[in-house]
N, C-alpha and C. Protein backbone atom coordinates (compact mmCIF):
# COMPACT_ATOMS: atom_id res chain seq x y z
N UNK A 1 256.06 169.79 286.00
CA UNK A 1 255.26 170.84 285.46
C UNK A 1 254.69 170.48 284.10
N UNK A 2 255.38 169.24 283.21
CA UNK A 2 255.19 168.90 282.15
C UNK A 2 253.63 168.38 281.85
N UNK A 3 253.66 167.34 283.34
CA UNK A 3 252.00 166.74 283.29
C UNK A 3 251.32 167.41 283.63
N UNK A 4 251.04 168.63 284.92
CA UNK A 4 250.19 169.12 285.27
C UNK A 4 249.52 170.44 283.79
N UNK A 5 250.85 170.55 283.32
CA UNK A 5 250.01 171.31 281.52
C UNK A 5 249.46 170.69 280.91
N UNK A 6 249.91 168.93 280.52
CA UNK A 6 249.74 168.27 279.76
C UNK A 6 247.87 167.98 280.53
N UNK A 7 247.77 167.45 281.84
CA UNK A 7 246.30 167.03 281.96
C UNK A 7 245.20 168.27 281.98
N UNK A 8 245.82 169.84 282.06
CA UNK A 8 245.28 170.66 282.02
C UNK A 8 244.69 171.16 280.72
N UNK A 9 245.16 170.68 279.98
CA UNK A 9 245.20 170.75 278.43
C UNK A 9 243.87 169.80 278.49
N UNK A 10 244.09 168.31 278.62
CA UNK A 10 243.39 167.40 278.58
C UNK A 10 241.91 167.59 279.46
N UNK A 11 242.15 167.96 280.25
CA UNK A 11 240.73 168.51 281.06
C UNK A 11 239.91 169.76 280.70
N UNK A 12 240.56 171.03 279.59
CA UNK A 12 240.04 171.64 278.98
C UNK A 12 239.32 171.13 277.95
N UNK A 13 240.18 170.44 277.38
CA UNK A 13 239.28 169.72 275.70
C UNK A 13 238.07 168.63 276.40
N UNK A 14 238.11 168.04 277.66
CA UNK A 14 237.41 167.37 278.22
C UNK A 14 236.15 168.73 278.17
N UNK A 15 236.08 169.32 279.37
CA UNK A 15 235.35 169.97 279.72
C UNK A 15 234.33 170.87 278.27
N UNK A 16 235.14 171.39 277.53
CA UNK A 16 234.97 171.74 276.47
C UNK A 16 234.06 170.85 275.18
N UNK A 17 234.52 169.48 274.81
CA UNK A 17 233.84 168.95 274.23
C UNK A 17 232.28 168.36 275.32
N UNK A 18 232.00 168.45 276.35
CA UNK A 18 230.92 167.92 277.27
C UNK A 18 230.21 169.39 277.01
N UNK A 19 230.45 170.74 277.08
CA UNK A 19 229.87 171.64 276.84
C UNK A 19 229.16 171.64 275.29
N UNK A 20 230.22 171.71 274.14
CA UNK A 20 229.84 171.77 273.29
C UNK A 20 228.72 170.66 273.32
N UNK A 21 228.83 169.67 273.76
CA UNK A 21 227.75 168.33 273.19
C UNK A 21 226.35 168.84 273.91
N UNK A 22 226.42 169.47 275.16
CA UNK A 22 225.63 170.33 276.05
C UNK A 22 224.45 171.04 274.86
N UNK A 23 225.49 171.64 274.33
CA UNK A 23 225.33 173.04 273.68
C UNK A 23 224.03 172.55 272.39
N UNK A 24 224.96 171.52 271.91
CA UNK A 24 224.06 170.48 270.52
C UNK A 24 223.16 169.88 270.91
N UNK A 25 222.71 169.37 271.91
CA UNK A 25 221.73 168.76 272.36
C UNK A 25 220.60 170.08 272.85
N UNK A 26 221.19 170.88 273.61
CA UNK A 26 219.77 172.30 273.68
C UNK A 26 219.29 172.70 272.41
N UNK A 27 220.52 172.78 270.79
CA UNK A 27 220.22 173.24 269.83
C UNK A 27 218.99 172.63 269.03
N UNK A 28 219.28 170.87 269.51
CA UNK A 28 218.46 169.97 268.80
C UNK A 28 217.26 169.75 269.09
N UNK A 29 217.01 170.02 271.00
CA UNK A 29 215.68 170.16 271.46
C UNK A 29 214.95 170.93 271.08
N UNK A 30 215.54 172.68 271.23
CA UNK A 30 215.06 173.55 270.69
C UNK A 30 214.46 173.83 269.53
N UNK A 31 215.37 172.67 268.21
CA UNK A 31 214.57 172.92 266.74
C UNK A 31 213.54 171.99 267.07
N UNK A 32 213.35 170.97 267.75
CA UNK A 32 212.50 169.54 267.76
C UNK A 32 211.31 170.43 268.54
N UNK A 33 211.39 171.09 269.14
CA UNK A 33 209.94 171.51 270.10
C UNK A 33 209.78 173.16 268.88
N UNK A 34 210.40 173.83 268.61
CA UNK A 34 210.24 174.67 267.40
C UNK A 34 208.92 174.28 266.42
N UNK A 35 209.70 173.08 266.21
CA UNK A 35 208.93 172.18 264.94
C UNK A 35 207.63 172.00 265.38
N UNK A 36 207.68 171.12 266.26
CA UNK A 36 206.61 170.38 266.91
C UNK A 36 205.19 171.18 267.06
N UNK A 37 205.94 172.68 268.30
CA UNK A 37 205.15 173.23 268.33
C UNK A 37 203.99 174.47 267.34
N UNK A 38 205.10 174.68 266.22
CA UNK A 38 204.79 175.34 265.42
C UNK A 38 203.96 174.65 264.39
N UNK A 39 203.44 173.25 264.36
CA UNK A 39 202.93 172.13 263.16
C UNK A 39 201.38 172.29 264.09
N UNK A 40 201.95 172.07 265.46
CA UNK A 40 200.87 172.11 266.50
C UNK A 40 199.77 173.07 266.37
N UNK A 41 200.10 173.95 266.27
CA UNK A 41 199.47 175.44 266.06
C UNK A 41 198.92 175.31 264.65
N UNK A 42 199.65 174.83 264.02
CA UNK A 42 199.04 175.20 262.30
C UNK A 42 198.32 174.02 262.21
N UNK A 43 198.30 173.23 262.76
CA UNK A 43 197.48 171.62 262.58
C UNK A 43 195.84 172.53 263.59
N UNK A 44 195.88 172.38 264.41
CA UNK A 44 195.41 173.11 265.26
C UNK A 44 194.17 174.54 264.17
N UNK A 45 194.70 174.90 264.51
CA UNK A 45 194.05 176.02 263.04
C UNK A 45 193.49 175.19 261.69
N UNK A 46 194.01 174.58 261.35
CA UNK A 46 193.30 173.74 260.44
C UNK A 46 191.82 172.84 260.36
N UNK A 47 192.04 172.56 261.39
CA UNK A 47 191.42 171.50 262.20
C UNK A 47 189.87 172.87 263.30
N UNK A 48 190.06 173.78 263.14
CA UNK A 48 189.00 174.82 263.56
C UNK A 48 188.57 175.46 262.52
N UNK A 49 189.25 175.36 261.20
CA UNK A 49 188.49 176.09 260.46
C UNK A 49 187.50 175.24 259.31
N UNK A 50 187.99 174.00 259.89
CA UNK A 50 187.15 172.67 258.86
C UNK A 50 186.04 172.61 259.71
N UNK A 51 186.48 172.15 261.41
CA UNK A 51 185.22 172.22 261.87
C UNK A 51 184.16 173.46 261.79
N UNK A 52 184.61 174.41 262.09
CA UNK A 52 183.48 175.58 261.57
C UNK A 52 182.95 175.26 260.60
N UNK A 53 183.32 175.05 259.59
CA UNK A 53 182.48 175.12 258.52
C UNK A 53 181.56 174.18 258.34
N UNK A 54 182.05 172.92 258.86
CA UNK A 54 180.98 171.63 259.10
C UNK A 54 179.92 171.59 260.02
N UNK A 55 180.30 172.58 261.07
CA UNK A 55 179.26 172.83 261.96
C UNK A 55 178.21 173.46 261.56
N UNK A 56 178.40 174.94 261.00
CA UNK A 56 177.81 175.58 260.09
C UNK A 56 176.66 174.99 258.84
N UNK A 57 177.60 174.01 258.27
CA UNK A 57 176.98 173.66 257.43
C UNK A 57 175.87 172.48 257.90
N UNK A 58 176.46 171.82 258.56
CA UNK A 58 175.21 171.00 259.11
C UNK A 58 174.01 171.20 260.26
N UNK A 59 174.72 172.18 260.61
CA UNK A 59 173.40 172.59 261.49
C UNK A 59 172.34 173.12 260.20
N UNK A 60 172.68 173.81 259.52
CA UNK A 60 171.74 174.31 258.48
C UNK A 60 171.35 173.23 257.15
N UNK A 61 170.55 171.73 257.92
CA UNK A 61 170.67 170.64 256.96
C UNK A 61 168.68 170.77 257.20
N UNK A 62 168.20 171.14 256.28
CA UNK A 62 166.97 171.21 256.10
C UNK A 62 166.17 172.65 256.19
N UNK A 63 167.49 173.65 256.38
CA UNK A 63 167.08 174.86 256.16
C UNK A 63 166.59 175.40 254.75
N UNK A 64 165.93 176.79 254.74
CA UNK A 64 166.15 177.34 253.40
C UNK A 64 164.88 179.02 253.83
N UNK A 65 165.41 179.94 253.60
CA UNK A 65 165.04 180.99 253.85
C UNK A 65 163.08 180.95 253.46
N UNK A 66 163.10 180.49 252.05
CA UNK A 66 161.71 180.46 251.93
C UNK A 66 161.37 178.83 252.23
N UNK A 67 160.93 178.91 253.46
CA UNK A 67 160.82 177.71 254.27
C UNK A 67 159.14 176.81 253.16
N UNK A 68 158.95 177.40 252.43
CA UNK A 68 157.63 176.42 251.60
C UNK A 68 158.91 175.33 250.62
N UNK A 69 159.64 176.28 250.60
CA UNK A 69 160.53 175.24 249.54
C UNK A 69 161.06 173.82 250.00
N UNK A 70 160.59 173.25 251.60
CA UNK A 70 161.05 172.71 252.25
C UNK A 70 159.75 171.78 252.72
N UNK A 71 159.15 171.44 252.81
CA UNK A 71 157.70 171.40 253.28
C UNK A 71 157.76 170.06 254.06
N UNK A 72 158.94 169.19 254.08
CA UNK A 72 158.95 167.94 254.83
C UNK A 72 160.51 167.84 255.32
N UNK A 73 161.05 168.33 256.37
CA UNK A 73 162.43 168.50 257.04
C UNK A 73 163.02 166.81 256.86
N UNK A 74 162.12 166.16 257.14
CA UNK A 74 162.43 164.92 257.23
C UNK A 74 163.07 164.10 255.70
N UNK A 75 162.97 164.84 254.53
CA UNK A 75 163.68 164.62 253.69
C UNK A 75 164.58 165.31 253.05
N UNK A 76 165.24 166.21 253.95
CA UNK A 76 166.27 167.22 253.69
C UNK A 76 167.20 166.21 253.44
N UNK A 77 167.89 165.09 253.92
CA UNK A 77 168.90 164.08 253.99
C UNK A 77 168.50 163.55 252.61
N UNK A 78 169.38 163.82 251.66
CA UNK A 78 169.16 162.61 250.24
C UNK A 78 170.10 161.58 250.68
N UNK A 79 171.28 161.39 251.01
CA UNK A 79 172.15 160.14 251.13
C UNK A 79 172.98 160.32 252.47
N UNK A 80 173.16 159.22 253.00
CA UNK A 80 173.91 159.17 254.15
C UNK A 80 174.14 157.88 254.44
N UNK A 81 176.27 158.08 254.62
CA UNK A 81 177.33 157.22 254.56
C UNK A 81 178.13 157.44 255.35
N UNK A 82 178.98 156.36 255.95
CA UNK A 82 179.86 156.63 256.88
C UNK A 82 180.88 157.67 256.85
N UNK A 83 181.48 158.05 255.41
CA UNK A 83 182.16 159.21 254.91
C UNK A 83 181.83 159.91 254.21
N UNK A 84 180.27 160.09 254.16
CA UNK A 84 179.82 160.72 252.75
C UNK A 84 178.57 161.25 253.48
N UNK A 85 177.74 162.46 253.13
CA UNK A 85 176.57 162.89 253.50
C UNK A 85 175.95 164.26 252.29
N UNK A 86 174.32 164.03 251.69
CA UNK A 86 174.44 164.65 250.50
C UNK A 86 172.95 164.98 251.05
N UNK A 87 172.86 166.24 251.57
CA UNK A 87 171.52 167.00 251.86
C UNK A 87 171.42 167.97 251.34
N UNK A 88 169.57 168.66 251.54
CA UNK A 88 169.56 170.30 251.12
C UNK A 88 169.63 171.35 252.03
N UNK A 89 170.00 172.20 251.48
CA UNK A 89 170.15 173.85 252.80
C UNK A 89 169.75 175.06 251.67
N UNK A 90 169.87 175.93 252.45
CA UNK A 90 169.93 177.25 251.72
C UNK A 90 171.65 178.29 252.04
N UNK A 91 172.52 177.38 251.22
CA UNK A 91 173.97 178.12 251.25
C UNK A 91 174.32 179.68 251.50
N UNK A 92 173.38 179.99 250.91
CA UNK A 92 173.66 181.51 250.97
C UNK A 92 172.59 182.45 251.97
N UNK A 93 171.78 181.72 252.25
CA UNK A 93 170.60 181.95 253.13
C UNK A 93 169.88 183.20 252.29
N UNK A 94 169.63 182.75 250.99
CA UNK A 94 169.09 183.56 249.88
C UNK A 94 167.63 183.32 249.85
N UNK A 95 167.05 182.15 249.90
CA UNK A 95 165.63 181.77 249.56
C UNK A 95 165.92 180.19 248.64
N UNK A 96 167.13 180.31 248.44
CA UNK A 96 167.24 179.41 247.11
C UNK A 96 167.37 177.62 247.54
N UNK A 97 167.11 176.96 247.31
CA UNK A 97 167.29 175.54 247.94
C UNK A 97 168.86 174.66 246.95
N UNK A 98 169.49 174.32 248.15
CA UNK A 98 171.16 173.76 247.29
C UNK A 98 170.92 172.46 247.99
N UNK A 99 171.81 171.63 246.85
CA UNK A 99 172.20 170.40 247.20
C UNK A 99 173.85 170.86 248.04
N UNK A 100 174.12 170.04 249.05
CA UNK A 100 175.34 170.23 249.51
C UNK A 100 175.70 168.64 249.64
N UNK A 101 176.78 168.68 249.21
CA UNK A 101 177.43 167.35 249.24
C UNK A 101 178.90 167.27 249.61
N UNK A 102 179.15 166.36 250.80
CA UNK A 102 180.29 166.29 251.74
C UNK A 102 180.65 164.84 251.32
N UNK A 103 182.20 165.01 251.21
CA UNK A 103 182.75 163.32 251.30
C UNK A 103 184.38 163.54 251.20
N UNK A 104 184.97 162.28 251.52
CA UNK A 104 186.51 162.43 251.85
C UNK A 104 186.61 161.60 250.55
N UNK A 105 187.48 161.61 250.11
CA UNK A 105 187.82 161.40 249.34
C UNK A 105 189.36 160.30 249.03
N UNK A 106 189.46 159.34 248.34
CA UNK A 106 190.67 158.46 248.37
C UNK A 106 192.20 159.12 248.56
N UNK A 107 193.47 157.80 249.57
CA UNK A 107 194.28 158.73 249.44
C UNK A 107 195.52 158.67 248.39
N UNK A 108 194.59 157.96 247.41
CA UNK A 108 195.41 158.00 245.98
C UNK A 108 195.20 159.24 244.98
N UNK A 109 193.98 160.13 245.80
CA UNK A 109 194.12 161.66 244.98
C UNK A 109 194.99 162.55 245.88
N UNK A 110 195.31 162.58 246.67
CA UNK A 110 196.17 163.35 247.28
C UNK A 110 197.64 163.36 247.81
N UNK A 111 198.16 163.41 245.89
CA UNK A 111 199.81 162.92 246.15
C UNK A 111 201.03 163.73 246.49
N UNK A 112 200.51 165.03 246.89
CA UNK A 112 200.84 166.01 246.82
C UNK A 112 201.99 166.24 247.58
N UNK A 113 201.75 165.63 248.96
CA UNK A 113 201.98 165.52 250.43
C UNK A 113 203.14 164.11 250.64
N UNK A 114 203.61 164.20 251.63
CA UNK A 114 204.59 162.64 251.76
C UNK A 114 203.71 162.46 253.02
N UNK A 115 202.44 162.76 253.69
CA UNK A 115 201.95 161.53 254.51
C UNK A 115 201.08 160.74 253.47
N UNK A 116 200.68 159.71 253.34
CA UNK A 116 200.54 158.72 253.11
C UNK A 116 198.86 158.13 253.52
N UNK A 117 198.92 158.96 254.55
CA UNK A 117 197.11 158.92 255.27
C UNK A 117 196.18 160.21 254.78
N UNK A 118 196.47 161.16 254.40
CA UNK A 118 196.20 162.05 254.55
C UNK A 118 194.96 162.58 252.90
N UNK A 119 194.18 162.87 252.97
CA UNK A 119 193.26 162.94 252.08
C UNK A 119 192.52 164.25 251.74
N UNK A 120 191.67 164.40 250.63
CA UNK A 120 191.20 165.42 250.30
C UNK A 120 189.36 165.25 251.41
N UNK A 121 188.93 166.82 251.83
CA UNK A 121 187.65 166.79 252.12
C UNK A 121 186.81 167.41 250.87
N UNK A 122 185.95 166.83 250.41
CA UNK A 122 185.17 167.59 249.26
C UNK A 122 184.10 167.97 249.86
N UNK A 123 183.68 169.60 249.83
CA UNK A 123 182.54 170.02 249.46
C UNK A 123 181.99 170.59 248.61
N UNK A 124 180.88 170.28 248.02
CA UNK A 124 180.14 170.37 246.85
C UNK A 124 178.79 170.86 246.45
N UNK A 125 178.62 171.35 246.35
CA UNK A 125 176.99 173.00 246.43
C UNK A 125 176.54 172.45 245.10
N UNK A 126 175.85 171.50 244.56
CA UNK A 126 174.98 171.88 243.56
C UNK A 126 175.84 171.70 242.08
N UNK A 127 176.65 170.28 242.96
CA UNK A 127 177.53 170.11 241.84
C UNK A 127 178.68 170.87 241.22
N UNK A 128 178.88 171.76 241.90
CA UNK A 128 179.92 172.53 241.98
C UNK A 128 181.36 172.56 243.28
N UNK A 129 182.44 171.59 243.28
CA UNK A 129 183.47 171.96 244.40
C UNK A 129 183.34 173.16 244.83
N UNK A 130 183.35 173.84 245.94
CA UNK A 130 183.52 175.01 247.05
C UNK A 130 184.89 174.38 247.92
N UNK A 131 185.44 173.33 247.88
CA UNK A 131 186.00 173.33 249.10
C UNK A 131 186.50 172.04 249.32
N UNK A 132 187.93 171.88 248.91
CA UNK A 132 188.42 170.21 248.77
C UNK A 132 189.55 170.45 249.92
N UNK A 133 189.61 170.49 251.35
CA UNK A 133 190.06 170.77 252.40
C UNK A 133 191.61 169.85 252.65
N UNK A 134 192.25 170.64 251.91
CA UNK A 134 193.93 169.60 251.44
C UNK A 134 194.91 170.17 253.26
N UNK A 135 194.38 169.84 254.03
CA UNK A 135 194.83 170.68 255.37
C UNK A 135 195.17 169.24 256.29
N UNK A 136 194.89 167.69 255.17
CA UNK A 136 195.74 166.75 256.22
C UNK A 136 194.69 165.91 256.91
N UNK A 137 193.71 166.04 255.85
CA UNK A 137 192.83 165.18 256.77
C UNK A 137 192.98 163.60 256.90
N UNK A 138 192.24 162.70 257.71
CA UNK A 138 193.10 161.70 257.39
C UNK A 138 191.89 160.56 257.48
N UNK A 139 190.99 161.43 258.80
CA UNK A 139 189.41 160.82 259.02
C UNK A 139 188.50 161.92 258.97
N UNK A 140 187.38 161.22 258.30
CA UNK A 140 185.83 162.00 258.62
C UNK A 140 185.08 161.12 258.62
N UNK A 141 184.63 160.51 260.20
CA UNK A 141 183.39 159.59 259.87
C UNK A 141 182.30 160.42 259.82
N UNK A 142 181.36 159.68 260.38
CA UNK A 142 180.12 160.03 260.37
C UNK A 142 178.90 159.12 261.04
N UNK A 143 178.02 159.21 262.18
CA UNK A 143 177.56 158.30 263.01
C UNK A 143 176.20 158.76 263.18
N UNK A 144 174.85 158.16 262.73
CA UNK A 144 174.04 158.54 262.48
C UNK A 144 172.61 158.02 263.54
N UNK A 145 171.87 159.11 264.31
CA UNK A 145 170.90 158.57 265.47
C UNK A 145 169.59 159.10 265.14
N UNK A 146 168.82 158.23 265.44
CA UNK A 146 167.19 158.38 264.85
C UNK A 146 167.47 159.11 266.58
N UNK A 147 165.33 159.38 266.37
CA UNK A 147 164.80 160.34 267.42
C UNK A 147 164.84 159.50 268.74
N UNK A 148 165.01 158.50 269.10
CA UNK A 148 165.28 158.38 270.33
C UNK A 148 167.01 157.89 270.94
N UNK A 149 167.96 158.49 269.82
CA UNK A 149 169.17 158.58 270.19
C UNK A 149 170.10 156.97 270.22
N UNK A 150 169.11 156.05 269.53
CA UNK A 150 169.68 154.93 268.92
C UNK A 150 170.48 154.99 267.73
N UNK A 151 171.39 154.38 267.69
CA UNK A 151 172.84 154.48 266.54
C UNK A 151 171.80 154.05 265.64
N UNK A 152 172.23 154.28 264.66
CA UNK A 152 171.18 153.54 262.74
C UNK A 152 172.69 152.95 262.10
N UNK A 153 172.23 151.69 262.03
CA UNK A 153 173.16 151.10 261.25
C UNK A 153 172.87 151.19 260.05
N UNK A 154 174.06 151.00 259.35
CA UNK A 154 174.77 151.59 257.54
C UNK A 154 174.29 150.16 257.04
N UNK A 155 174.11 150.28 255.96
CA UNK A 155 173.71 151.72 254.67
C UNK A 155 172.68 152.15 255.52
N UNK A 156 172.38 153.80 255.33
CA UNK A 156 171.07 154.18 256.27
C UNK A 156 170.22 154.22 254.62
N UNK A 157 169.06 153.62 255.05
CA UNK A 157 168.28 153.11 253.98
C UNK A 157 167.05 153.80 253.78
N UNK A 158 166.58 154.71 254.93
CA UNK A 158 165.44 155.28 255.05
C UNK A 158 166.47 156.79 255.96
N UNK A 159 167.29 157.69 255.01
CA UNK A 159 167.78 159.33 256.23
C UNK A 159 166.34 160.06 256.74
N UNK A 160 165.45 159.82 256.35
CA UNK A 160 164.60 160.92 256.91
C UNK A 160 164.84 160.47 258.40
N UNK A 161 165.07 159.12 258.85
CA UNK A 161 164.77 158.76 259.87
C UNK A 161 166.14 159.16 260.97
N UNK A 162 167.13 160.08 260.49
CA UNK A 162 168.37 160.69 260.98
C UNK A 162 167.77 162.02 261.97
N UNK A 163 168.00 161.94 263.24
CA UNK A 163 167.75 162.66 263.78
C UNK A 163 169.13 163.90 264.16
N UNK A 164 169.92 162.87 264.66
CA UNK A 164 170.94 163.91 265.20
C UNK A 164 172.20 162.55 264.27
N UNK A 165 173.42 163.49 264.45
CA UNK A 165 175.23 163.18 263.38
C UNK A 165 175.78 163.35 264.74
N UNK A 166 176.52 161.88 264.55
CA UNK A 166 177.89 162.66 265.02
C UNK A 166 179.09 162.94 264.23
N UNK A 167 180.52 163.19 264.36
CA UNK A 167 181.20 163.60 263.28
C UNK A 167 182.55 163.93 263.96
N UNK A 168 183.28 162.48 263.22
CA UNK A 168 184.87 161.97 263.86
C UNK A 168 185.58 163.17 262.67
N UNK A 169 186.81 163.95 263.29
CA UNK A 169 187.16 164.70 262.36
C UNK A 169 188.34 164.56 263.07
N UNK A 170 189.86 163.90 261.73
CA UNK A 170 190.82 163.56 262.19
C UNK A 170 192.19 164.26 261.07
N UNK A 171 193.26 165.24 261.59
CA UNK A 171 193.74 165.84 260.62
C UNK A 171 195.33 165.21 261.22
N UNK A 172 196.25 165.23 259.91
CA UNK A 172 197.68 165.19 260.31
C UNK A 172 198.40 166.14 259.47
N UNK A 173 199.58 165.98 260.07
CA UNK A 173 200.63 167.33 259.26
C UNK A 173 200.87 166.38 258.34
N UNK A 174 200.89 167.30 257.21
CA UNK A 174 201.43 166.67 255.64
C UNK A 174 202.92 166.12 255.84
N UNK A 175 203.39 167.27 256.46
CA UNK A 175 205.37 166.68 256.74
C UNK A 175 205.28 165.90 257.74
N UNK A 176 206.38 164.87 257.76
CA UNK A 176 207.05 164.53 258.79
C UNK A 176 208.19 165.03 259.48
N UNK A 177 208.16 165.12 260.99
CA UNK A 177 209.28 165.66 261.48
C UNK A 177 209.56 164.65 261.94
N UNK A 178 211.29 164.34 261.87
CA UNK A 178 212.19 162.62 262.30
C UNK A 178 210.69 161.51 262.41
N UNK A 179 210.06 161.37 261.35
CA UNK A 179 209.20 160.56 260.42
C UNK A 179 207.76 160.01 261.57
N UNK A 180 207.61 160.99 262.18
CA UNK A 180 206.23 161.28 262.82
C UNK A 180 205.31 162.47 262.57
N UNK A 181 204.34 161.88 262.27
CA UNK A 181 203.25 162.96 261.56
C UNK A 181 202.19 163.63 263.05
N UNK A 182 202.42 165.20 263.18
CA UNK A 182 201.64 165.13 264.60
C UNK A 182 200.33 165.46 263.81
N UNK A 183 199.32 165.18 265.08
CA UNK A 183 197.66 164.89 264.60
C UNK A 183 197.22 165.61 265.59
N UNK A 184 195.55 165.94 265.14
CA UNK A 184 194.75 166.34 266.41
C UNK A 184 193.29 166.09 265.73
N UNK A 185 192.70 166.08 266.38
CA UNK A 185 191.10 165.19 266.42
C UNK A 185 190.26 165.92 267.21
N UNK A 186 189.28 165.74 266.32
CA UNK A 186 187.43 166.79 266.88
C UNK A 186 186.59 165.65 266.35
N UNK A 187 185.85 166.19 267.47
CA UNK A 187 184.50 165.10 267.42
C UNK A 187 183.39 165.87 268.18
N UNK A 188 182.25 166.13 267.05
CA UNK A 188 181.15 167.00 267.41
C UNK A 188 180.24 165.63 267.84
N UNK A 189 179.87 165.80 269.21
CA UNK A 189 178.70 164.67 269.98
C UNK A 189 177.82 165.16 269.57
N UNK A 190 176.91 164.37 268.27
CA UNK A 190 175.43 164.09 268.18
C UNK A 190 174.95 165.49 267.91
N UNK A 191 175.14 166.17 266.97
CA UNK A 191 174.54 167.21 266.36
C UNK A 191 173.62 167.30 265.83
N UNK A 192 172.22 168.40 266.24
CA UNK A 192 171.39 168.58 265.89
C UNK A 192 170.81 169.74 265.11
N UNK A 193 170.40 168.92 263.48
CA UNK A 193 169.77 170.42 263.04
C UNK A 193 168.89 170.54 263.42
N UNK A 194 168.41 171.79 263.56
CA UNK A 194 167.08 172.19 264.42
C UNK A 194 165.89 171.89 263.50
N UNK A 195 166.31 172.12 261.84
CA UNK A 195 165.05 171.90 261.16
C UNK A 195 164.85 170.41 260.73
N UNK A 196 165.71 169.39 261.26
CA UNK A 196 165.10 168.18 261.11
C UNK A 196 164.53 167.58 262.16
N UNK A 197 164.40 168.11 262.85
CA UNK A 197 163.10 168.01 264.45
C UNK A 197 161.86 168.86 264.15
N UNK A 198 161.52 169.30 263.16
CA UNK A 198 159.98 170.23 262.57
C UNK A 198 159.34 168.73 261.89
N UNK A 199 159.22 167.99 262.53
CA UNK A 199 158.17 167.12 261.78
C UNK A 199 157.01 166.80 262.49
């Protein structure tokens, strides 16, 4: 009767420690997809409210309410760079003509964060920041096609001749979870402002 207590004993703490380890391993999945999914969502959101605004803003690249203030669409583009783009619009859709100026910025200004890739987006109205997008960015290219939908190779030396952008937009989570940064990526195909086709 001595052994059959003694292995009964032993087959409880058996059974018992395989549960508990059961138990730690659902706990650990559960925080790991917690995490995951909750960075997901907020990466996610981040990453829609940059693109809005870039969409926004570039579709309206040669706009301006009092359209005389504009008189050649084809030089709405002052500079254009693989990470950088510096045209006019009408920001407020007032009448008024703005410089808007987009660019990413090094990731030795953005120490804020422990990723390591991750960078500031600057936008800039007229010499004024509106909007240094600290949400993890990591890429913003920029890919530039005259009117018959041929790539223009960099430096673009003549923008009037920019018909349609495309526009690599790449964000990561600032944290790491067990030292992987999750990401998600937009890419607007070949965007067209409407007022740089008025020529």
């Amino acid at each position: 009767m001595g052994y059959s207590t003694i292995l009964d004993i032993l087959g409880s703490i058996i059974m018992g420690g395989l549960l508990m380890l059961i138990l730690w391993r659902m706990n650990a999945s559960a925080t790991d997809n917690n995490f995951n999914y909750g960075a997901e969502v907020a990466l996610q959101q981040n990453l829609t409210t940059v693109a809005l605004i870039l969409e926004h803003d570039f579709r309206k690249i040669g706009y301006c309410k009092d359209y005389n203030k504009i008189f050649d669409p084809s030089k709405s583009i002052l500079y254009a760079d693989s990470t950088s783009i510096k045209f006019l619009t009408d920001d407020k859709d007032n009448g008024n003509l703005d410089t808007m100026y987009y660019y990413l910025g090094p990731t030795s200004e953005l120490t804020s964060t422990p990723n390591p890739r991750d960078r500031l987006l600057h936008r800039v109205i007229n010499g004024q920041t509106h909007l240094e997008a600290n949400l993890g960015v990591t890429k913003f290219r920029l890919v530039y096609f005259g009117a018959l939908g041929d790539t223009l190779t960099l430096p673009i030396a003549h923008p009037g001749s920019i018909s349609l952008i495309e526009i690599d937009l790449a964000v990561e989570n600032p944290y790491a979870y067990n030292n992987e940064y999750s990401q998600a990526f937009w890419r607007q195909i070949r965007l067209a402002a409407r007022n740089l086709k008025n020529r």
